[in-house]
PDB file of N, CA and C in Angstrom:
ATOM      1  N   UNK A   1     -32.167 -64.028-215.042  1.00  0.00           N
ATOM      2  CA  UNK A   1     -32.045 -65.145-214.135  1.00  0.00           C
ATOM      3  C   UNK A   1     -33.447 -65.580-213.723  1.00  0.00           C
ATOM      4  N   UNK A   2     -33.947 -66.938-213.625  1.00  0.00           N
ATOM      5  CA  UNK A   2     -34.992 -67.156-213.043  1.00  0.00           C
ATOM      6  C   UNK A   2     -34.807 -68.629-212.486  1.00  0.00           C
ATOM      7  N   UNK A   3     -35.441 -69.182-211.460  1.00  0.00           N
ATOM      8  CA  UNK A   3     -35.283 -69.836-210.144  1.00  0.00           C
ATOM      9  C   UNK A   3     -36.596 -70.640-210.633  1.00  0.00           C
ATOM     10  N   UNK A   4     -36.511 -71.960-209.892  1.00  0.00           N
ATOM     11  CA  UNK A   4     -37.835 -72.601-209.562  1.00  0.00           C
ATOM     12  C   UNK A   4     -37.859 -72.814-208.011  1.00  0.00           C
ATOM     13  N   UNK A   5     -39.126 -72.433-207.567  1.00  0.00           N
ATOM     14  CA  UNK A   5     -39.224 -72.796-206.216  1.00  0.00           C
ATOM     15  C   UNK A   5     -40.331 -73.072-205.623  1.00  0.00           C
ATOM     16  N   UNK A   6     -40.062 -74.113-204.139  1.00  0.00           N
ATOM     17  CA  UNK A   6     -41.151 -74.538-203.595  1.00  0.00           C
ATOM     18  C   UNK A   6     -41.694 -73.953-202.764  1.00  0.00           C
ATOM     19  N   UNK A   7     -43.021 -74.023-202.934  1.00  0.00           N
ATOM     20  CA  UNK A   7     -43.786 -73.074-201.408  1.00  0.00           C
ATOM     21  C   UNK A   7     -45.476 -73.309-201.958  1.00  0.00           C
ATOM     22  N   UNK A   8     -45.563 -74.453-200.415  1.00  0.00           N
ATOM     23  CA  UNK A   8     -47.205 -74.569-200.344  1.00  0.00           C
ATOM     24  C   UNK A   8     -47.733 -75.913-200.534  1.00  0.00           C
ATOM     25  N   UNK A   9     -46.049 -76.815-200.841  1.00  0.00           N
ATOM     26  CA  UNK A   9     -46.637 -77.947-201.925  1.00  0.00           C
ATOM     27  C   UNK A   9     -46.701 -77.580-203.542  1.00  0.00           C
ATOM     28  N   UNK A  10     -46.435 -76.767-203.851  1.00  0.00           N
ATOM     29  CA  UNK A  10     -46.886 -76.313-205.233  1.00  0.00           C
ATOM     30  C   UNK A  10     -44.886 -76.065-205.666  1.00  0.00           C
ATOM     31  N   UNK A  11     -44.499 -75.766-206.963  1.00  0.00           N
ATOM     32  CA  UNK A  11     -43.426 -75.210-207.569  1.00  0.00           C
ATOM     33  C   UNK A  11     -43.941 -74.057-208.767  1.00  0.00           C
ATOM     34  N   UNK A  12     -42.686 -73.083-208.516  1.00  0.00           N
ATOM     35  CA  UNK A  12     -43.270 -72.138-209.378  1.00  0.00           C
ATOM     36  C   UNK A  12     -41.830 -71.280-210.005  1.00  0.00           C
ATOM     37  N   UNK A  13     -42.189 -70.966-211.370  1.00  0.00           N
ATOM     38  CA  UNK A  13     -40.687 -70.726-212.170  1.00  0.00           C
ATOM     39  C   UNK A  13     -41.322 -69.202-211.676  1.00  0.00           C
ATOM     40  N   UNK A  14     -39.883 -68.353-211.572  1.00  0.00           N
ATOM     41  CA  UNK A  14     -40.238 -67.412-210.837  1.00  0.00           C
ATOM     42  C   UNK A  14     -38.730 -66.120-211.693  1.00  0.00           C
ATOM     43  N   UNK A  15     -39.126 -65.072-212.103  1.00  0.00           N
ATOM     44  CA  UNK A  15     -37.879 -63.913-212.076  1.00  0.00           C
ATOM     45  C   UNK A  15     -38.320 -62.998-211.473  1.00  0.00           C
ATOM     46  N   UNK A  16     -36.909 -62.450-210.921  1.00  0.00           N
ATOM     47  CA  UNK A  16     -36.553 -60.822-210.213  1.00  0.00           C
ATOM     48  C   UNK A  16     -37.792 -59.585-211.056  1.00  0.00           C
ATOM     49  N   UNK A  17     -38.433 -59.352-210.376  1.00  0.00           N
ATOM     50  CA  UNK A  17     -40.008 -58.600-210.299  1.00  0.00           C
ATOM     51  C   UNK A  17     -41.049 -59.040-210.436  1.00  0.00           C
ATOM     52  N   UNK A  18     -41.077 -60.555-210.683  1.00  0.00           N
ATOM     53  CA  UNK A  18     -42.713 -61.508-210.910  1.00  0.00           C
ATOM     54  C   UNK A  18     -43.332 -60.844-209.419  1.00  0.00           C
ATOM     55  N   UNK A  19     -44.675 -61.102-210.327  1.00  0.00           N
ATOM     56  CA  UNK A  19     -45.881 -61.104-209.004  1.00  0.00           C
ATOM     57  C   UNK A  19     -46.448 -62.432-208.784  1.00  0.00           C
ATOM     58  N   UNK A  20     -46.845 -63.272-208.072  1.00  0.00           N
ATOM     59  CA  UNK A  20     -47.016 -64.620-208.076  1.00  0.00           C
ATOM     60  C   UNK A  20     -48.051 -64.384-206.866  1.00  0.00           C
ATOM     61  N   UNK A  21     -48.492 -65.413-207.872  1.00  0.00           N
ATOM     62  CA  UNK A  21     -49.649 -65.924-206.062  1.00  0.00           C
ATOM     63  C   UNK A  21     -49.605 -67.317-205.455  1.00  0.00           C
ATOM     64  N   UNK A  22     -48.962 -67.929-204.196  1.00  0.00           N
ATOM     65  CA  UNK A  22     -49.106 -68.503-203.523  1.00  0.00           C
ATOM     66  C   UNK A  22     -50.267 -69.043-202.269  1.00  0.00           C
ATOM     67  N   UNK A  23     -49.965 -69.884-202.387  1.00  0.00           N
ATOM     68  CA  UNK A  23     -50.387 -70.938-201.060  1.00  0.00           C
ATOM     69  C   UNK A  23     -50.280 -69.667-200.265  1.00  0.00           C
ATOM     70  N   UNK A  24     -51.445 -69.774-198.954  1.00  0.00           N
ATOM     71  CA  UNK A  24     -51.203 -68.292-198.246  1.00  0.00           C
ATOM     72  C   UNK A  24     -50.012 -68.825-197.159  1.00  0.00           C
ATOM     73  N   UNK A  25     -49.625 -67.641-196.850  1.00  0.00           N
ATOM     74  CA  UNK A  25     -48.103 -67.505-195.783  1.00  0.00           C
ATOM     75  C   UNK A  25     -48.337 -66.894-194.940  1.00  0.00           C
ATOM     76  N   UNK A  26     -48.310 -67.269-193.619  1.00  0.00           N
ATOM     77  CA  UNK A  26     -48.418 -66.209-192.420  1.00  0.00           C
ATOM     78  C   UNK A  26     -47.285 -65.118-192.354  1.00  0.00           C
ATOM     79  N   UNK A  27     -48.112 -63.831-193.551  1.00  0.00           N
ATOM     80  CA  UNK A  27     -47.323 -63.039-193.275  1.00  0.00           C
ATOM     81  C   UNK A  27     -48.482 -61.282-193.712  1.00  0.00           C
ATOM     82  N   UNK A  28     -47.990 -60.070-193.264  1.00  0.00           N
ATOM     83  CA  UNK A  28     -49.197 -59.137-193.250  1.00  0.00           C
ATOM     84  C   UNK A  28     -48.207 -58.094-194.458  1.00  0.00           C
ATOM     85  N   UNK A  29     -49.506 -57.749-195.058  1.00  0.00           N
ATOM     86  CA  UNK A  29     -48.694 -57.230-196.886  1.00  0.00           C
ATOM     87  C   UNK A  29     -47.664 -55.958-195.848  1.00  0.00           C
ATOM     88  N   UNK A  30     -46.732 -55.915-196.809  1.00  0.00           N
ATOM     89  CA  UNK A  30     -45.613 -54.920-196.655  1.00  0.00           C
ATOM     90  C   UNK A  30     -44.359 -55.896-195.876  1.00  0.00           C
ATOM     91  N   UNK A  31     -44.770 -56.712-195.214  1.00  0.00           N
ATOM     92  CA  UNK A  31     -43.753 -57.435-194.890  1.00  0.00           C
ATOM     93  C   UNK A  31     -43.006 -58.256-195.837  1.00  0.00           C
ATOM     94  N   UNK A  32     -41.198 -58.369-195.809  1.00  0.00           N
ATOM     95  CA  UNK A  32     -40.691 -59.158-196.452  1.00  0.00           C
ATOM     96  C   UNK A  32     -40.495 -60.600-195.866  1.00  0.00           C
ATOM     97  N   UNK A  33     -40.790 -61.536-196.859  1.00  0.00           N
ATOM     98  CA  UNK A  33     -41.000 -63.764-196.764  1.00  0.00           C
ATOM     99  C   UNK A  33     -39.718 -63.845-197.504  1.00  0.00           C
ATOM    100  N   UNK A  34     -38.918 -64.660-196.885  1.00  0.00           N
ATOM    101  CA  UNK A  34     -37.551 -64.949-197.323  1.00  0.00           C
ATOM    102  C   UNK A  34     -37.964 -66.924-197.861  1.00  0.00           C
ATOM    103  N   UNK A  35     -37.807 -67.479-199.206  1.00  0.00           N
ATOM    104  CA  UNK A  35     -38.126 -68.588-199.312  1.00  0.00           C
ATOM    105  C   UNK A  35     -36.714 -68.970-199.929  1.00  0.00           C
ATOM    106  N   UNK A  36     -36.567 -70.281-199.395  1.00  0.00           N
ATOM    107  CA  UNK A  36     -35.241 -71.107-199.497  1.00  0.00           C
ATOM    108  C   UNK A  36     -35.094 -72.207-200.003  1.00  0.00           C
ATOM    109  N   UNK A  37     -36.600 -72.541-200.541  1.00  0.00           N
ATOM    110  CA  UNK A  37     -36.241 -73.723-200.876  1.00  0.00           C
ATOM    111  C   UNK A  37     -36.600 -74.045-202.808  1.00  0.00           C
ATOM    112  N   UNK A  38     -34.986 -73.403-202.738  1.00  0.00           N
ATOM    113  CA  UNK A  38     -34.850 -72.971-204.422  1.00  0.00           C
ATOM    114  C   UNK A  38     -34.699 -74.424-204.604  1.00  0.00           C
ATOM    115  N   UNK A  39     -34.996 -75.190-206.426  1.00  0.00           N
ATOM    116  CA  UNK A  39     -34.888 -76.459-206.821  1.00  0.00           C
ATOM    117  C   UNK A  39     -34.156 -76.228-207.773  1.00  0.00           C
ATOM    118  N   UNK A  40     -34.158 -75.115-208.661  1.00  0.00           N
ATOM    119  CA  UNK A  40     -33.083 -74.973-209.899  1.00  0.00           C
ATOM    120  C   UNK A  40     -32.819 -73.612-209.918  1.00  0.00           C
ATOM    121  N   UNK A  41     -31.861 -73.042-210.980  1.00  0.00           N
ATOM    122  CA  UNK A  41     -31.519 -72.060-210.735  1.00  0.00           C
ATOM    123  C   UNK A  41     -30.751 -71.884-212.374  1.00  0.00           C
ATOM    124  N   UNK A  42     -31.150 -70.621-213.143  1.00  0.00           N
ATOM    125  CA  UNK A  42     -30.378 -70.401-214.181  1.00  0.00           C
ATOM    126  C   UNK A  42     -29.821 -69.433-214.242  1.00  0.00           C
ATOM    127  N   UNK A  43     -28.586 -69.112-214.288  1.00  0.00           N
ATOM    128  CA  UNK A  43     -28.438 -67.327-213.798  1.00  0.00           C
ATOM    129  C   UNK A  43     -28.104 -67.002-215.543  1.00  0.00           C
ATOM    130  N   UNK A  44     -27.707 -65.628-215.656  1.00  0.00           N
ATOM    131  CA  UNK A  44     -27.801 -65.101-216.927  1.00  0.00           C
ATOM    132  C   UNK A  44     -26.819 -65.412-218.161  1.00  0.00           C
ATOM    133  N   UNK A  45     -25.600 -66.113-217.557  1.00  0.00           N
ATOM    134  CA  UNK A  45     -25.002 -66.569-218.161  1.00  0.00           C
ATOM    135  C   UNK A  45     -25.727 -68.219-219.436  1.00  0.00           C
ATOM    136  N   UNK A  46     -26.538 -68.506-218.683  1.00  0.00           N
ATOM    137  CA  UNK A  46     -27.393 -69.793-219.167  1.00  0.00           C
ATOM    138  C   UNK A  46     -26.657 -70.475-218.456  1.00  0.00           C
ATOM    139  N   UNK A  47     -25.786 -70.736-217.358  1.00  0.00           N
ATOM    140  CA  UNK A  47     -25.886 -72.138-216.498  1.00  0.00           C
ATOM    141  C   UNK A  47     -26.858 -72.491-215.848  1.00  0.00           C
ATOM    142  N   UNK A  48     -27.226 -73.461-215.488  1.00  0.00           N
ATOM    143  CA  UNK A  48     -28.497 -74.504-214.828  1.00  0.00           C
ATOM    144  C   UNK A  48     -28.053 -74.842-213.567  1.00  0.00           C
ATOM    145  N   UNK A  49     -28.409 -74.592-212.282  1.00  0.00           N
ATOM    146  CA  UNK A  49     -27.905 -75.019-211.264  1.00  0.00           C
ATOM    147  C   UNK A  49     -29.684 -76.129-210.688  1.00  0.00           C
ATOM    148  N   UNK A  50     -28.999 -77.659-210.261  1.00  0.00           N
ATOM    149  CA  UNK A  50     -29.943 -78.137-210.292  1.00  0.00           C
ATOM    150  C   UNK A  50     -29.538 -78.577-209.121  1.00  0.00           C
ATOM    151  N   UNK A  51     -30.256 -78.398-207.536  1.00  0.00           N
ATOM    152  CA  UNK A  51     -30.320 -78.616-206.667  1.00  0.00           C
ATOM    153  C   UNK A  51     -30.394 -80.249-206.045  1.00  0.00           C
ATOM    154  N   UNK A  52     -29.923 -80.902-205.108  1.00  0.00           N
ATOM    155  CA  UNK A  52     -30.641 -82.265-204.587  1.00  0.00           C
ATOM    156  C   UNK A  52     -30.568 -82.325-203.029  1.00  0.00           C
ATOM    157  N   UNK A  53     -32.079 -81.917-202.844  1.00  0.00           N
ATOM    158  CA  UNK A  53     -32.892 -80.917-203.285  1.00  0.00           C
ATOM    159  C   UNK A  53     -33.045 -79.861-203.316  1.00  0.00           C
ATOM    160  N   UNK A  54     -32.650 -79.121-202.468  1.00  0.00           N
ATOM    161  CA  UNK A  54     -32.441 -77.913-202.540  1.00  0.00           C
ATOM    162  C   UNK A  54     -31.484 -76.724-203.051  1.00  0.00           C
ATOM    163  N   UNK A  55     -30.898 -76.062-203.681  1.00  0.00           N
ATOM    164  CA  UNK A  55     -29.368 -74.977-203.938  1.00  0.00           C
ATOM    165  C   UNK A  55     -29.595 -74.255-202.654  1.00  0.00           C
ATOM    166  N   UNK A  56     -28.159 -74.153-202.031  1.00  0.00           N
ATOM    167  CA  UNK A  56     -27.831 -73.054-201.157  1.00  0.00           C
ATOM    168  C   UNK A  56     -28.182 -71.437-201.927  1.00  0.00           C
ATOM    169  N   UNK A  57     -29.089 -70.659-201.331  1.00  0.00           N
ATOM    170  CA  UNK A  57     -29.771 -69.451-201.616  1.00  0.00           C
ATOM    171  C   UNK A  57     -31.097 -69.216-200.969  1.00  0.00           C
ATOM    172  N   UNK A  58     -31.242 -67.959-201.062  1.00  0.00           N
ATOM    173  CA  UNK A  58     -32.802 -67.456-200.749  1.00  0.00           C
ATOM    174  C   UNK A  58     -33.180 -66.576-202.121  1.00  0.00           C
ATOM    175  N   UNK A  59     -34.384 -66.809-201.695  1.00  0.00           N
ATOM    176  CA  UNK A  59     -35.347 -65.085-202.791  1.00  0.00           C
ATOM    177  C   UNK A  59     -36.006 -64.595-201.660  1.00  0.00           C
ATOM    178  N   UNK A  60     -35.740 -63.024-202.085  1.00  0.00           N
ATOM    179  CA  UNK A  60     -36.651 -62.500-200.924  1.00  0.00           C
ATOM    180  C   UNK A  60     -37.423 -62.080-201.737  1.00  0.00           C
ATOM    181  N   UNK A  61     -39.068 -61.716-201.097  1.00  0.00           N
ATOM    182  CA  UNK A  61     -40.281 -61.370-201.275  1.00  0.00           C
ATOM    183  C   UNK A  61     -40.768 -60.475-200.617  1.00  0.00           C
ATOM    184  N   UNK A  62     -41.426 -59.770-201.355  1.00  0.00           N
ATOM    185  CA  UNK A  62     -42.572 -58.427-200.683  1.00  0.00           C
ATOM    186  C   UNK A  62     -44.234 -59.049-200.784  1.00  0.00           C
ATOM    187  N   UNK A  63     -44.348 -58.955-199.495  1.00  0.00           N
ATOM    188  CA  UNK A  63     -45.989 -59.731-199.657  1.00  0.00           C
ATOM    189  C   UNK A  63     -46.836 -58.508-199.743  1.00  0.00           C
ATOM    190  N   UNK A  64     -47.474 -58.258-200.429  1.00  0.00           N
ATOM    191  CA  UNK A  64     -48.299 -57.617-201.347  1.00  0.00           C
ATOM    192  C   UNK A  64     -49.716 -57.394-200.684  1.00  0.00           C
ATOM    193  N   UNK A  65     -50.541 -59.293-201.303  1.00  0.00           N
ATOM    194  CA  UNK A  65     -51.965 -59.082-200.522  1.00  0.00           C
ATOM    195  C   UNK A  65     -52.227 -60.137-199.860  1.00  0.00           C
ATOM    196  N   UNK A  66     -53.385 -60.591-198.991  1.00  0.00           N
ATOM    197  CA  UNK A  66     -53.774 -61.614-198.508  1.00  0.00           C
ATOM    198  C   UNK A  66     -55.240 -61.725-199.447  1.00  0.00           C
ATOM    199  N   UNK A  67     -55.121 -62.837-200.193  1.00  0.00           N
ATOM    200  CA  UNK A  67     -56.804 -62.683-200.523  1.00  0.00           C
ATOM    201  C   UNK A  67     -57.458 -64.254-201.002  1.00  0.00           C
ATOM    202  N   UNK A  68     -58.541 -64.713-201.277  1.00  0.00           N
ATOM    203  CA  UNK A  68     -58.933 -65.744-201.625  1.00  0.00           C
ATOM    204  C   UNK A  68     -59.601 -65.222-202.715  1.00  0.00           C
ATOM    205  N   UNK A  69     -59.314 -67.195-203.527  1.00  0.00           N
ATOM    206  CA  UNK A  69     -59.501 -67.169-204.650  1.00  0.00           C
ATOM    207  C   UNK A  69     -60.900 -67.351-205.230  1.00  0.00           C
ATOM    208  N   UNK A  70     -61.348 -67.810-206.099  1.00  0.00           N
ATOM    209  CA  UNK A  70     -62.471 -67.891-206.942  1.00  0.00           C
ATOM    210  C   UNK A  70     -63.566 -69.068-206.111  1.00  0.00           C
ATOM    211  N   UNK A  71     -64.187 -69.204-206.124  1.00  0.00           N
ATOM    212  CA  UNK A  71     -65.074 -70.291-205.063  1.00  0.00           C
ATOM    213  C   UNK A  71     -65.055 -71.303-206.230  1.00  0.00           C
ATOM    214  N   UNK A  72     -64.928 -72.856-205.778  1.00  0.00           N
ATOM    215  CA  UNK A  72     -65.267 -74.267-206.819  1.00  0.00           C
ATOM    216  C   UNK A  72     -65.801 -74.578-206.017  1.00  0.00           C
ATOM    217  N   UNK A  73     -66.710 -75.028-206.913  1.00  0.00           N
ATOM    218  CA  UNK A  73     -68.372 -76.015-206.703  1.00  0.00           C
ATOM    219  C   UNK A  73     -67.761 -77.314-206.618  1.00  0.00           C
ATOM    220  N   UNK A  74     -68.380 -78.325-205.554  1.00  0.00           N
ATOM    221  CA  UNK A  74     -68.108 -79.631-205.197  1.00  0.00           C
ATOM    222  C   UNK A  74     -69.399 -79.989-205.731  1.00  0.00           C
ATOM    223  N   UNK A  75     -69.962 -80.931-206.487  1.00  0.00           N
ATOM    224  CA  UNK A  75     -70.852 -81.419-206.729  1.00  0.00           C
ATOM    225  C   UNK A  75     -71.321 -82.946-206.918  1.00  0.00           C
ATOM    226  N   UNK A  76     -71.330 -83.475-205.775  1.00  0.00           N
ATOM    227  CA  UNK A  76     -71.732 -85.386-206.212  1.00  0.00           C
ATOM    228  C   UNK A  76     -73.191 -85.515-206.145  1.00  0.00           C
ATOM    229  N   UNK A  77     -73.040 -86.743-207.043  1.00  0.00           N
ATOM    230  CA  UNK A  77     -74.451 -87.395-207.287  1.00  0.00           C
ATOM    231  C   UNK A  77     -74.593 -88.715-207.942  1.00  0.00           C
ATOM    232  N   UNK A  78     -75.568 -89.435-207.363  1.00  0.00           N
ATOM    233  CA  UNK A  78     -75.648 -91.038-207.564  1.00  0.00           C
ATOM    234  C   UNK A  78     -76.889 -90.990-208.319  1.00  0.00           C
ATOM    235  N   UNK A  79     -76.987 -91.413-209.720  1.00  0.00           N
ATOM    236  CA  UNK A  79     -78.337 -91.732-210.516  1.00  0.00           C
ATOM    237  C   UNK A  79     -78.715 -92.463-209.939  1.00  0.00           C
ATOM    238  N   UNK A  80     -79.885 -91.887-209.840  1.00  0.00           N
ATOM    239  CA  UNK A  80     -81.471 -93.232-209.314  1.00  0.00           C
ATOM    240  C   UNK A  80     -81.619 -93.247-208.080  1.00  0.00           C
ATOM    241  N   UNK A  81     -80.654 -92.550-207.644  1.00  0.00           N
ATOM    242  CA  UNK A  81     -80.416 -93.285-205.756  1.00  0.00           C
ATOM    243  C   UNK A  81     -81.162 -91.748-204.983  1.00  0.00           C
ATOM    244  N   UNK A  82     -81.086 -90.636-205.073  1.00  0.00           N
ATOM    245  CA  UNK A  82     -81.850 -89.547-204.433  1.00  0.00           C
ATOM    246  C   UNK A  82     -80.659 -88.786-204.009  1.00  0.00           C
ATOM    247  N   UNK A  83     -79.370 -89.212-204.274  1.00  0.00           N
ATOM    248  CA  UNK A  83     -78.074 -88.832-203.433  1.00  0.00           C
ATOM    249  C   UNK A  83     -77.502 -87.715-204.215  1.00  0.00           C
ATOM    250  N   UNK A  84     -77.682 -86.392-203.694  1.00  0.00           N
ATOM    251  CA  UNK A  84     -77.006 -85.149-203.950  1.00  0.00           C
ATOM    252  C   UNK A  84     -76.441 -84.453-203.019  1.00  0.00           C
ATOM    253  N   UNK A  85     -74.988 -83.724-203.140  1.00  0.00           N
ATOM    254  CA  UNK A  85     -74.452 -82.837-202.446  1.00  0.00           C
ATOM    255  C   UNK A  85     -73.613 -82.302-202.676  1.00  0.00           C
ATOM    256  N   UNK A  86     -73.897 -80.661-202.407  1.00  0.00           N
ATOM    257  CA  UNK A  86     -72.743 -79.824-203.078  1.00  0.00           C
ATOM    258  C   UNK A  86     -72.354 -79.308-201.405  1.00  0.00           C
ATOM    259  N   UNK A  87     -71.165 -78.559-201.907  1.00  0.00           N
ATOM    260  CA  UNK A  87     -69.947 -77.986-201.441  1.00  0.00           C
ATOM    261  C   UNK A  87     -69.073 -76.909-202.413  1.00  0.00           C
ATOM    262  N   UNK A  88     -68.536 -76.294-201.698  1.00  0.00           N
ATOM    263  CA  UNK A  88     -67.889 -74.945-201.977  1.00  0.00           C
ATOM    264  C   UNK A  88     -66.842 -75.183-201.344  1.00  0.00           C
ATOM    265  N   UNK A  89     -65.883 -74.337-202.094  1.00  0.00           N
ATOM    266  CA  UNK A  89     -64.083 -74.062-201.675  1.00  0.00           C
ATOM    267  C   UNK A  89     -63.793 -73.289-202.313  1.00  0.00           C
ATOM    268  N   UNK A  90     -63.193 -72.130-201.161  1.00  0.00           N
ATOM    269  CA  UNK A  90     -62.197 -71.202-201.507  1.00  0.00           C
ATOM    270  C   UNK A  90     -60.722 -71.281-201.761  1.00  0.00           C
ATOM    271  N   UNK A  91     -60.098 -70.796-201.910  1.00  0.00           N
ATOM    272  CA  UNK A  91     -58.532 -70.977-201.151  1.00  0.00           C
ATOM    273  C   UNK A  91     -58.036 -69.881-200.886  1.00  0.00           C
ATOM    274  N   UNK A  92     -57.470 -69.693-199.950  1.00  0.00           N
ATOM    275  CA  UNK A  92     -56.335 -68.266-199.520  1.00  0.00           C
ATOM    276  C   UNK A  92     -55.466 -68.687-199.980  1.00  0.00           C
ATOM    277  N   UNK A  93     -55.105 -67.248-200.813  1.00  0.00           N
ATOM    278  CA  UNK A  93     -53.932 -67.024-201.636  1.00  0.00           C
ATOM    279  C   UNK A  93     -52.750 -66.049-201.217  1.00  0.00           C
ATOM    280  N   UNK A  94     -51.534 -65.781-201.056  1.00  0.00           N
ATOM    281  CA  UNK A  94     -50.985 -64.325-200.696  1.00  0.00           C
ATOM    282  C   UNK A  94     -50.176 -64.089-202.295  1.00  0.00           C
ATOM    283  N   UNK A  95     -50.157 -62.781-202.696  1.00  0.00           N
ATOM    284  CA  UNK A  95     -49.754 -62.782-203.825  1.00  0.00           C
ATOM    285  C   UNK A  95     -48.267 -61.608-203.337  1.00  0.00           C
ATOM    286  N   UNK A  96     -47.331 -62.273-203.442  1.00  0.00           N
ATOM    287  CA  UNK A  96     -45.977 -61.771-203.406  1.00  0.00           C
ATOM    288  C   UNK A  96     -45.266 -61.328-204.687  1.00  0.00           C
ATOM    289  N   UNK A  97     -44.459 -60.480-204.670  1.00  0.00           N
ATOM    290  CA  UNK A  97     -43.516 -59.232-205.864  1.00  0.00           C
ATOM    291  C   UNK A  97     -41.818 -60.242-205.208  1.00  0.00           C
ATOM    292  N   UNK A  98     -41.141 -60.719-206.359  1.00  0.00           N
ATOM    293  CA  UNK A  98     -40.071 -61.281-206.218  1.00  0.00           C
ATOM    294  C   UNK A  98     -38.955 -60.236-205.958  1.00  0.00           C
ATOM    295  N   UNK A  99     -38.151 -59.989-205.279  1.00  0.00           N
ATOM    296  CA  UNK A  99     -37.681 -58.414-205.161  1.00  0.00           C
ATOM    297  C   UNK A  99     -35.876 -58.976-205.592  1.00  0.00           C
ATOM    298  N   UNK A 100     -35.772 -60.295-204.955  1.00  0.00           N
ATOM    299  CA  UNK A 100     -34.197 -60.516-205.609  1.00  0.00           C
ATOM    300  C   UNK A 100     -33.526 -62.070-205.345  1.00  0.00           C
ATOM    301  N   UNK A 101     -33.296 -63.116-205.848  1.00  0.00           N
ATOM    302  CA  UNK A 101     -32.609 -64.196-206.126  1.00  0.00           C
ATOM    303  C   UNK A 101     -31.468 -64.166-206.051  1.00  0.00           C
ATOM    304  N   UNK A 102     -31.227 -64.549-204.414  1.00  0.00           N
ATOM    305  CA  UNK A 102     -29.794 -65.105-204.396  1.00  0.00           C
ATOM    306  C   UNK A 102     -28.901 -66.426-204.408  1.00  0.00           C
ATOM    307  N   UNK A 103     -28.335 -66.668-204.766  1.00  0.00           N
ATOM    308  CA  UNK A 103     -27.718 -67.863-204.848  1.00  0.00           C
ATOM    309  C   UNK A 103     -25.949 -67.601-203.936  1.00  0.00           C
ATOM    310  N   UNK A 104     -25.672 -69.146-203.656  1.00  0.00           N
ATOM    311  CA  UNK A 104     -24.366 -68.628-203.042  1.00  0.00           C
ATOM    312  C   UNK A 104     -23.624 -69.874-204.371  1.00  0.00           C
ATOM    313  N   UNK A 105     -22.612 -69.116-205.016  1.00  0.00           N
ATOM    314  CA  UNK A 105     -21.776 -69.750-205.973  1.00  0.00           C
ATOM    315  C   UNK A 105     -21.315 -70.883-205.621  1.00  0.00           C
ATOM    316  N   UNK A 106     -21.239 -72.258-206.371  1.00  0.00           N
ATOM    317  CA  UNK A 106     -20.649 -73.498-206.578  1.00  0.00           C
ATOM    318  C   UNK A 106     -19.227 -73.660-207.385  1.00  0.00           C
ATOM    319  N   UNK A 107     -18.599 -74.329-206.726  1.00  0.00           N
ATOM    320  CA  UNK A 107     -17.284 -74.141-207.556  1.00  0.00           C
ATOM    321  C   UNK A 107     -17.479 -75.424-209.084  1.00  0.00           C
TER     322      UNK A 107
END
């Protein structure tokens, strides 16, 4: 079975034991993040459950770590003109363990 779901602004295809890293979540590792806002859903049979927008269900999550990502260089510049300036960005990430996908059945 695997789920698509939203969290952060971002979507992410997701199965029962992925490790994923998200948009960070106010939450401290060992704690379980319950996310609800499933968009599709295939369970093992191969049906497609396609939400508008959302399917009734949760996945619960084990949050793992809190950490940031790789630093990107911002870099502008105007030929001829003297105009340079950089910038840096991180992002906080939390990287969560998918522990189980529930769905509540559609007739």
């Amino acid at each position: 079975m695997y789920a698509v779901v939203a969290s952060g602004g971002k979507q992410y295809r997701i199965n029962e034991g992925d490790v994923v890293d998200v948009e960070k979540l106010q939450a401290v590792p060992g704690e379980e993040v319950v996310i609800d806002s499933i968009l599709l859903a295939n369970d093992d049979s191969g049906q497609i459950q396609v939400g508008t927008p959302f399917l009734n269900g949760t996945v619960i999550c084990e949050v793992l770590e809190q950490f940031r990502g790789q630093k990107q260089i911002i870099f502008k510049h105007k030929k001829r003109k003297g105009y340079r300036k950089k910038a840096g960005h991180r992002q906080n990430y939390t990287k969560i363990k998918i522990k189980s996908i529930e769905l509540e059945r559609s007739n």
